[in-house]
PDB file of N, CA and C in Angstrom:
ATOM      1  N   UNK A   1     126.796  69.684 116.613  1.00  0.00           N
ATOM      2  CA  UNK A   1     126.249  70.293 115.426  1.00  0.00           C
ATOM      3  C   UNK A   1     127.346  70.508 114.387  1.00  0.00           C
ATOM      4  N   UNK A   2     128.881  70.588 114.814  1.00  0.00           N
ATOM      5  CA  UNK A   2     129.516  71.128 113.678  1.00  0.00           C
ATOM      6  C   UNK A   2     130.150  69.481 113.089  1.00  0.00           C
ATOM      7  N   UNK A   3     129.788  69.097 113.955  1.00  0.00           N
ATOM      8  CA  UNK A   3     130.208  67.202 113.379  1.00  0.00           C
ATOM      9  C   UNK A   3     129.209  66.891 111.957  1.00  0.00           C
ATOM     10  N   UNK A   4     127.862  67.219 112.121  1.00  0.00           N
ATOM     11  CA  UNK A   4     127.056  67.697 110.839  1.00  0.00           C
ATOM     12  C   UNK A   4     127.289  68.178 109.945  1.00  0.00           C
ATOM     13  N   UNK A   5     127.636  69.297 110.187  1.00  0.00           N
ATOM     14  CA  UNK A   5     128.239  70.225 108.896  1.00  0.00           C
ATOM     15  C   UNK A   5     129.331  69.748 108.423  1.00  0.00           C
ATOM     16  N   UNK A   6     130.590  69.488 109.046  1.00  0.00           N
ATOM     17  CA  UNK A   6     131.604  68.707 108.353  1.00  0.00           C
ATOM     18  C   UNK A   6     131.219  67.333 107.633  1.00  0.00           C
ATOM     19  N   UNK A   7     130.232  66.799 108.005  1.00  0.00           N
ATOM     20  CA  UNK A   7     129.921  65.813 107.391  1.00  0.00           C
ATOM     21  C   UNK A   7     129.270  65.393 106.158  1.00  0.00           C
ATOM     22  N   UNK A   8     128.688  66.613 105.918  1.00  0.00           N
ATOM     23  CA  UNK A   8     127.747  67.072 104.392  1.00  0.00           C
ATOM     24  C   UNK A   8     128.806  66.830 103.671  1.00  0.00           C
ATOM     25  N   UNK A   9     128.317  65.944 102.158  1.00  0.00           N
ATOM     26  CA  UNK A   9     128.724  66.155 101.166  1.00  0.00           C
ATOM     27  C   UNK A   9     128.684  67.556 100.173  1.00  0.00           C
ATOM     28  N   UNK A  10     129.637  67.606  99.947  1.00  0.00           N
ATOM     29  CA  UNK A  10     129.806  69.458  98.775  1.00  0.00           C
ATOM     30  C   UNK A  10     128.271  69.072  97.910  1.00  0.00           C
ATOM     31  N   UNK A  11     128.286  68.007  97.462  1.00  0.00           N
ATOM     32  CA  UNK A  11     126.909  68.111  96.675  1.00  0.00           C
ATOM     33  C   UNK A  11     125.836  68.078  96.801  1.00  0.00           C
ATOM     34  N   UNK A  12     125.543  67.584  98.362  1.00  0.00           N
ATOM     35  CA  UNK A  12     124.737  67.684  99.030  1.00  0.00           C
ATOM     36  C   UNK A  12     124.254  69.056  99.561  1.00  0.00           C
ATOM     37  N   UNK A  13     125.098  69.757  99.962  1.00  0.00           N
ATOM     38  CA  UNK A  13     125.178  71.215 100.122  1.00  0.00           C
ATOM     39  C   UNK A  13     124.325  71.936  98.727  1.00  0.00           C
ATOM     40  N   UNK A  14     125.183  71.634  97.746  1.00  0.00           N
ATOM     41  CA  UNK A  14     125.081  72.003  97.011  1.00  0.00           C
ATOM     42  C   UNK A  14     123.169  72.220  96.172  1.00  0.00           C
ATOM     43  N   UNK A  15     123.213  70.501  96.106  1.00  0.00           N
ATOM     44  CA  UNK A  15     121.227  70.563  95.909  1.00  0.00           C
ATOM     45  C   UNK A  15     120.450  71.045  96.979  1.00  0.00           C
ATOM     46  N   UNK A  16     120.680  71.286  98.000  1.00  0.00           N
ATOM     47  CA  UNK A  16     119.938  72.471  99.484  1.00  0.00           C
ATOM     48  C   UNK A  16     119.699  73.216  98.834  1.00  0.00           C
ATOM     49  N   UNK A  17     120.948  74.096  98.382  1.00  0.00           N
ATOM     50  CA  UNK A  17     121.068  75.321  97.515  1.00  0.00           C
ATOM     51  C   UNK A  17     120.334  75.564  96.556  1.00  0.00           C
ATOM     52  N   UNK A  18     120.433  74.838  95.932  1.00  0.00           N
ATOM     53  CA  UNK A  18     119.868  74.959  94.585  1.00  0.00           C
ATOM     54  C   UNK A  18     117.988  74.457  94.409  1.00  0.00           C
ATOM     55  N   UNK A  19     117.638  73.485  96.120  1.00  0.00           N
ATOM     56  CA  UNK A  19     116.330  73.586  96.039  1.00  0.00           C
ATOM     57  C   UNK A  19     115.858  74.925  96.744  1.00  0.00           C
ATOM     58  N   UNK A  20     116.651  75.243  97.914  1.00  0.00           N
ATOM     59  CA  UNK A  20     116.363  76.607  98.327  1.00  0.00           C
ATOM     60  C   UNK A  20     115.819  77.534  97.711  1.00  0.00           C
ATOM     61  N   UNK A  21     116.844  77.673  96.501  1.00  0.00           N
ATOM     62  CA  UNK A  21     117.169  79.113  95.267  1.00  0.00           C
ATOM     63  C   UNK A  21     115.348  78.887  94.834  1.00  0.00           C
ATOM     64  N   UNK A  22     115.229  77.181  94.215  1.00  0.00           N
ATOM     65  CA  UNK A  22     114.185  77.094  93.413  1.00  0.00           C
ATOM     66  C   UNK A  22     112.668  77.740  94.302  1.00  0.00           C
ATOM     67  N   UNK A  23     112.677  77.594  95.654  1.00  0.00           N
ATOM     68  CA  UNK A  23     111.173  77.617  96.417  1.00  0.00           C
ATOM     69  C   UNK A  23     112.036  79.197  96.412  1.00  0.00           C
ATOM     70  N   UNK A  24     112.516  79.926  96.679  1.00  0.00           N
ATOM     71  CA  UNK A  24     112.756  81.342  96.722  1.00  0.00           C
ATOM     72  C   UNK A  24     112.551  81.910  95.852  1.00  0.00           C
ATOM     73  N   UNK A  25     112.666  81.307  94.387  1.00  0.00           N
ATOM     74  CA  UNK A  25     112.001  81.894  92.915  1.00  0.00           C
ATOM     75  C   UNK A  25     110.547  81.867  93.100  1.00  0.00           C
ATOM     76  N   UNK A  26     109.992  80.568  93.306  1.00  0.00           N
ATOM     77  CA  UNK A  26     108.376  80.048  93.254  1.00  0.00           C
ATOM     78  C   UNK A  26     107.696  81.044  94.404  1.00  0.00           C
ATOM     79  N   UNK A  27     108.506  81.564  95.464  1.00  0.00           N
ATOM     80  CA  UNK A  27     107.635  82.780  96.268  1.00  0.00           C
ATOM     81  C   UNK A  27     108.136  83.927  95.924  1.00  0.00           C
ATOM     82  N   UNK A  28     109.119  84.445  95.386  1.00  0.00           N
ATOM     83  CA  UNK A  28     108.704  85.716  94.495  1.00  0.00           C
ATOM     84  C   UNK A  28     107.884  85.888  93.605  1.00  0.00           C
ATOM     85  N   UNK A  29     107.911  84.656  92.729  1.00  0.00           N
ATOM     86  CA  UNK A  29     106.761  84.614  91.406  1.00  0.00           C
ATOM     87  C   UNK A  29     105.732  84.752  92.280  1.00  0.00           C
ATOM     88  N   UNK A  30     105.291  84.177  93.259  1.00  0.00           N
ATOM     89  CA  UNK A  30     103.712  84.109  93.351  1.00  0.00           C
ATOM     90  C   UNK A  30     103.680  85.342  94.645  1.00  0.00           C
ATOM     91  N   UNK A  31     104.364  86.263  94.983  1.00  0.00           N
ATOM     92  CA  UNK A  31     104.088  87.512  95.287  1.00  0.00           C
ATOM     93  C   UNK A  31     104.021  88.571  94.302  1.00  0.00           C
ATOM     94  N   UNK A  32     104.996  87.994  93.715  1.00  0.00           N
ATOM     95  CA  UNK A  32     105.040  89.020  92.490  1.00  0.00           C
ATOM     96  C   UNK A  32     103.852  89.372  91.445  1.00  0.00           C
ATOM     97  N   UNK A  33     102.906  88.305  91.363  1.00  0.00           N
ATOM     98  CA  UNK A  33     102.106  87.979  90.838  1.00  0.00           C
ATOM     99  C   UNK A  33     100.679  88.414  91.760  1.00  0.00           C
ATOM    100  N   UNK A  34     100.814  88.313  92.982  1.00  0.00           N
ATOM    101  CA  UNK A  34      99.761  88.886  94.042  1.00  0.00           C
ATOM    102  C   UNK A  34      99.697  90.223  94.035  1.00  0.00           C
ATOM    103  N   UNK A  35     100.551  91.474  93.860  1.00  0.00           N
ATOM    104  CA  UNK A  35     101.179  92.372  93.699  1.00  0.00           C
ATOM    105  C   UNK A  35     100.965  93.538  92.299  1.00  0.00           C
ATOM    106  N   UNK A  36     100.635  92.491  91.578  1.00  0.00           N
ATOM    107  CA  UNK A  36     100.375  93.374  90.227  1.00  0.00           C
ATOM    108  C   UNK A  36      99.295  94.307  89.837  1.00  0.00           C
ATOM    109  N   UNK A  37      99.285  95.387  89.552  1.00  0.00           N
ATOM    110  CA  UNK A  37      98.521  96.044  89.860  1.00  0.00           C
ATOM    111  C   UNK A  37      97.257  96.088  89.291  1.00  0.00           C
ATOM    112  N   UNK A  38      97.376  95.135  88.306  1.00  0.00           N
ATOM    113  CA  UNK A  38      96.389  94.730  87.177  1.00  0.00           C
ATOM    114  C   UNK A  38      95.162  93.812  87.820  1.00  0.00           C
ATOM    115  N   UNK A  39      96.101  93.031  88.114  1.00  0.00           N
ATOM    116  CA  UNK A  39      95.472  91.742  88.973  1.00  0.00           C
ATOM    117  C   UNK A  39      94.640  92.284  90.160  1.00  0.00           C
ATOM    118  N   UNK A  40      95.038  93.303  91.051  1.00  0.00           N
ATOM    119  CA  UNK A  40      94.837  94.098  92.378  1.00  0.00           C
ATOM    120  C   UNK A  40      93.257  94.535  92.263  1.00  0.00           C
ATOM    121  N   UNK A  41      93.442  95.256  90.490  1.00  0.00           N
ATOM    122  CA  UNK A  41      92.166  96.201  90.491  1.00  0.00           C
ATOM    123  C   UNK A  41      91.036  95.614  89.492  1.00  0.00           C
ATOM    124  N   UNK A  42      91.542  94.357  89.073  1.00  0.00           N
ATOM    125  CA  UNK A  42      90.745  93.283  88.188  1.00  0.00           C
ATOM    126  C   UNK A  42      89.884  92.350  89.612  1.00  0.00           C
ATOM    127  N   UNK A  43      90.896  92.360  90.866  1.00  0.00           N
ATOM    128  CA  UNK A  43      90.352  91.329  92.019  1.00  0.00           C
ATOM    129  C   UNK A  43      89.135  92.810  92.453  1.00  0.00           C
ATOM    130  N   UNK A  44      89.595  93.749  92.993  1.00  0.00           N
ATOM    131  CA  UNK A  44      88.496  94.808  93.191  1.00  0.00           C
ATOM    132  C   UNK A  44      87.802  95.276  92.397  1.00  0.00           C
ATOM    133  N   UNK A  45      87.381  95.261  91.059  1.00  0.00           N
ATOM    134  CA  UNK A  45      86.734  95.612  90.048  1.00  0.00           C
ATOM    135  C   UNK A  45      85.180  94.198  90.361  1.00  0.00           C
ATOM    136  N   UNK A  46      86.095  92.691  90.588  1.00  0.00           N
ATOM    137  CA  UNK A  46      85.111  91.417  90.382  1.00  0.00           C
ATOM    138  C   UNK A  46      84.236  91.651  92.316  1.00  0.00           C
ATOM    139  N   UNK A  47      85.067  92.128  92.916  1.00  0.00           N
ATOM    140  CA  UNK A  47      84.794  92.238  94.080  1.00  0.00           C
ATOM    141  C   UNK A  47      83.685  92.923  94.161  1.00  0.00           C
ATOM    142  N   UNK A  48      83.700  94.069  94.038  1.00  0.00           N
ATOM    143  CA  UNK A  48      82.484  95.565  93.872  1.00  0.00           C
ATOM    144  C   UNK A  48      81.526  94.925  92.964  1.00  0.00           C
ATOM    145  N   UNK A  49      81.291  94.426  92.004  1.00  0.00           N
ATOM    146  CA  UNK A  49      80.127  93.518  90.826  1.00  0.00           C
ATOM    147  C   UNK A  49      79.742  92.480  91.864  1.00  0.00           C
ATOM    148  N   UNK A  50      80.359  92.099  92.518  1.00  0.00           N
ATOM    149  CA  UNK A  50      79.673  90.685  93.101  1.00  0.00           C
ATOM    150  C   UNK A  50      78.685  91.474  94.952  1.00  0.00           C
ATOM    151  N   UNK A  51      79.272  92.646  95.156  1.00  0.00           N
ATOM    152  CA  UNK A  51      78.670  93.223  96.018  1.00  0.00           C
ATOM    153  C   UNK A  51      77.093  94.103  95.753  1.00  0.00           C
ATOM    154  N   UNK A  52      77.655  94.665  94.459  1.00  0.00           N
ATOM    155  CA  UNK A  52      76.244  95.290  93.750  1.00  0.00           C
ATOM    156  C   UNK A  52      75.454  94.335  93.417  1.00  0.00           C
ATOM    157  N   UNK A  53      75.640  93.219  92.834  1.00  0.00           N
ATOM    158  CA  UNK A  53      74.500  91.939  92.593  1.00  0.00           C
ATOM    159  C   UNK A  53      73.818  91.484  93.563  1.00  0.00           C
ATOM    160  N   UNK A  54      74.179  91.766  94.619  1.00  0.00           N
ATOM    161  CA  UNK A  54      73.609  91.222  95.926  1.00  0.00           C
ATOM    162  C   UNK A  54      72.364  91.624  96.014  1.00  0.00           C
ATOM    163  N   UNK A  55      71.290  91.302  96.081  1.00  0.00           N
ATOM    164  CA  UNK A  55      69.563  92.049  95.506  1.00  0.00           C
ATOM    165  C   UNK A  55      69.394  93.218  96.669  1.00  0.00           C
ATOM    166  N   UNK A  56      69.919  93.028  98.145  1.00  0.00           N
ATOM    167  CA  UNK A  56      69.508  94.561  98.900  1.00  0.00           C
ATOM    168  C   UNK A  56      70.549  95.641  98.140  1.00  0.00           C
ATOM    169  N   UNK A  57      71.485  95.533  98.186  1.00  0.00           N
ATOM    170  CA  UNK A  57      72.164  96.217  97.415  1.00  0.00           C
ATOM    171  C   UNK A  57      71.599  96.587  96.034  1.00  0.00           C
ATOM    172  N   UNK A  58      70.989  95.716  95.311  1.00  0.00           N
ATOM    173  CA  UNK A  58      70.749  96.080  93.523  1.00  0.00           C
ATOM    174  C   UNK A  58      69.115  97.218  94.118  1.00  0.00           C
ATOM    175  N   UNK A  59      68.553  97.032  95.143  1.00  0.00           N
ATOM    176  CA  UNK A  59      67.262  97.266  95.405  1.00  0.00           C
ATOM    177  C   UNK A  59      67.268  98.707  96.112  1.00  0.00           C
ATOM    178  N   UNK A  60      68.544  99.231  96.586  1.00  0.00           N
ATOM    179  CA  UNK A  60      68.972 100.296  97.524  1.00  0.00           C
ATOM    180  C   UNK A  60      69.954 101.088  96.104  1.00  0.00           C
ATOM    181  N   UNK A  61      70.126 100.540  95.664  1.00  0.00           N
ATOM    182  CA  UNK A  61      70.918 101.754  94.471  1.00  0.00           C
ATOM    183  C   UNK A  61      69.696 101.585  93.365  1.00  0.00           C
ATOM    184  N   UNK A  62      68.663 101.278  93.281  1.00  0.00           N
ATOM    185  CA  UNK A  62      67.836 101.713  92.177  1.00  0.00           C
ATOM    186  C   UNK A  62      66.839 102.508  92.888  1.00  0.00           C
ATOM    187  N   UNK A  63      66.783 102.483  93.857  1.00  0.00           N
ATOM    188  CA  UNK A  63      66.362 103.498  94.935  1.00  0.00           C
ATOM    189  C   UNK A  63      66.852 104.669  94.616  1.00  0.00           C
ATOM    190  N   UNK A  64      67.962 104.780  94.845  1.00  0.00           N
ATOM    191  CA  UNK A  64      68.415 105.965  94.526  1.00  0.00           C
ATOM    192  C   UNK A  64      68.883 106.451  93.133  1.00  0.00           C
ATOM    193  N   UNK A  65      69.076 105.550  92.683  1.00  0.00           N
ATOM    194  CA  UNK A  65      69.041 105.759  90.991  1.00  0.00           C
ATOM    195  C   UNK A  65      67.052 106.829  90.828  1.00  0.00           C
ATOM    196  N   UNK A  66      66.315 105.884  91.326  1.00  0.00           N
ATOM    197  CA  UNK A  66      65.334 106.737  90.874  1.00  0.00           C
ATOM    198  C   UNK A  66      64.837 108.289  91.961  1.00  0.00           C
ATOM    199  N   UNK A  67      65.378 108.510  92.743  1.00  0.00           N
ATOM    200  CA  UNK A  67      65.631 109.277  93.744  1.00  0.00           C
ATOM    201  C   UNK A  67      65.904 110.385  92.905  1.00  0.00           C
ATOM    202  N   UNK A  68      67.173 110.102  92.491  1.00  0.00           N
ATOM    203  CA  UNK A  68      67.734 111.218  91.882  1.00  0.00           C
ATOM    204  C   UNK A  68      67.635 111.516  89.913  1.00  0.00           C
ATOM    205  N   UNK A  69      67.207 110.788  89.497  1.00  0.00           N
ATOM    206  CA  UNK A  69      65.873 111.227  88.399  1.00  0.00           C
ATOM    207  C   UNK A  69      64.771 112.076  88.493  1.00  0.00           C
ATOM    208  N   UNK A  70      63.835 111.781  90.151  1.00  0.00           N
ATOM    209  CA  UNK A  70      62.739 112.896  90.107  1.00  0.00           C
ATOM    210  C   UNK A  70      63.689 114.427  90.687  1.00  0.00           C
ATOM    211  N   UNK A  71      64.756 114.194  91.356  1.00  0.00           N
ATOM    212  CA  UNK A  71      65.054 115.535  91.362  1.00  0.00           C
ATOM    213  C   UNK A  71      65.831 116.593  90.325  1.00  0.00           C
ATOM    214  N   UNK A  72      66.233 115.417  89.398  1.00  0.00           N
ATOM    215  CA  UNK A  72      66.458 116.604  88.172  1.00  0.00           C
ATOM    216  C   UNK A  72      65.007 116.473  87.139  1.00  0.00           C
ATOM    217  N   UNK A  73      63.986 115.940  87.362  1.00  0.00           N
ATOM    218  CA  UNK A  73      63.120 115.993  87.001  1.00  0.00           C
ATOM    219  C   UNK A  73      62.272 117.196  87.249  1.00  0.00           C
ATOM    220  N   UNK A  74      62.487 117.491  88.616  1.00  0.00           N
ATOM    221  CA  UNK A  74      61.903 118.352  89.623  1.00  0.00           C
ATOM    222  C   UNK A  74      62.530 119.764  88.778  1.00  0.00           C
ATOM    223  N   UNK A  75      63.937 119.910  89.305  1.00  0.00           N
ATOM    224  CA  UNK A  75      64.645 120.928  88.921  1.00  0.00           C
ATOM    225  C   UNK A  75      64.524 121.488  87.398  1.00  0.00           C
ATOM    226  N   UNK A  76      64.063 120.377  86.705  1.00  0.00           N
ATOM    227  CA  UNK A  76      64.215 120.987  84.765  1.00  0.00           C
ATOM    228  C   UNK A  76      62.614 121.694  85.010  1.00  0.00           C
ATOM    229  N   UNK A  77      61.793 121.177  85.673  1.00  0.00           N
ATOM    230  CA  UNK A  77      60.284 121.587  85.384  1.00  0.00           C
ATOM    231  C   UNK A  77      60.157 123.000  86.224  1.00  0.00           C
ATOM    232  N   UNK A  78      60.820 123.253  87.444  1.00  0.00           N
ATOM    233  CA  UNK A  78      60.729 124.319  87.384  1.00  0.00           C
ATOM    234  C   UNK A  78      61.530 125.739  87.392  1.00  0.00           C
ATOM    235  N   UNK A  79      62.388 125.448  85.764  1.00  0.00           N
ATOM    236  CA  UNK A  79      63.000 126.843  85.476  1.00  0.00           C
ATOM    237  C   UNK A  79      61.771 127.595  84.469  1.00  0.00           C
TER     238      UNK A  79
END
């Protein structure tokens, strides 16, 4: 193995390095970018809309949407 290493050219070494560096930039960017907190609560914001659209879901919260209409309905009529 060290017959290898002595055997590398310096510039050869050198572009390793320097493709290394480059894929070590390209996975910080794209953690860095997974990470943002914008992005985080824009992915859970589209997440929760695509769960409420779901028709048992849209059909179980208007349920209770109207649930809780007759009880302040209830409550205003008899003060």
């Amino acid at each position: 193995m060290e017959a290898h290493v002595v055997d590398r050219d310096p510039d050869t070494i050198k572009r390793d390095i320097d493709a290394a560096r480059d894929q070590l930039a390209a996975t910080v960017d794209a953690l860095a970018e997974r990470a943002n907190p914008s992005r985080l609560a824009d992915d859970l914001k589209a997440g929760a809309v695509r769960f409420v659209k779901k028709p048992a879901v849209a059909v179980s919260l208007a349920g209770v949407g109207v649930f809780a209409i007759v009880l302040v309905v209830r409550r205003i009529k008899r003060r």
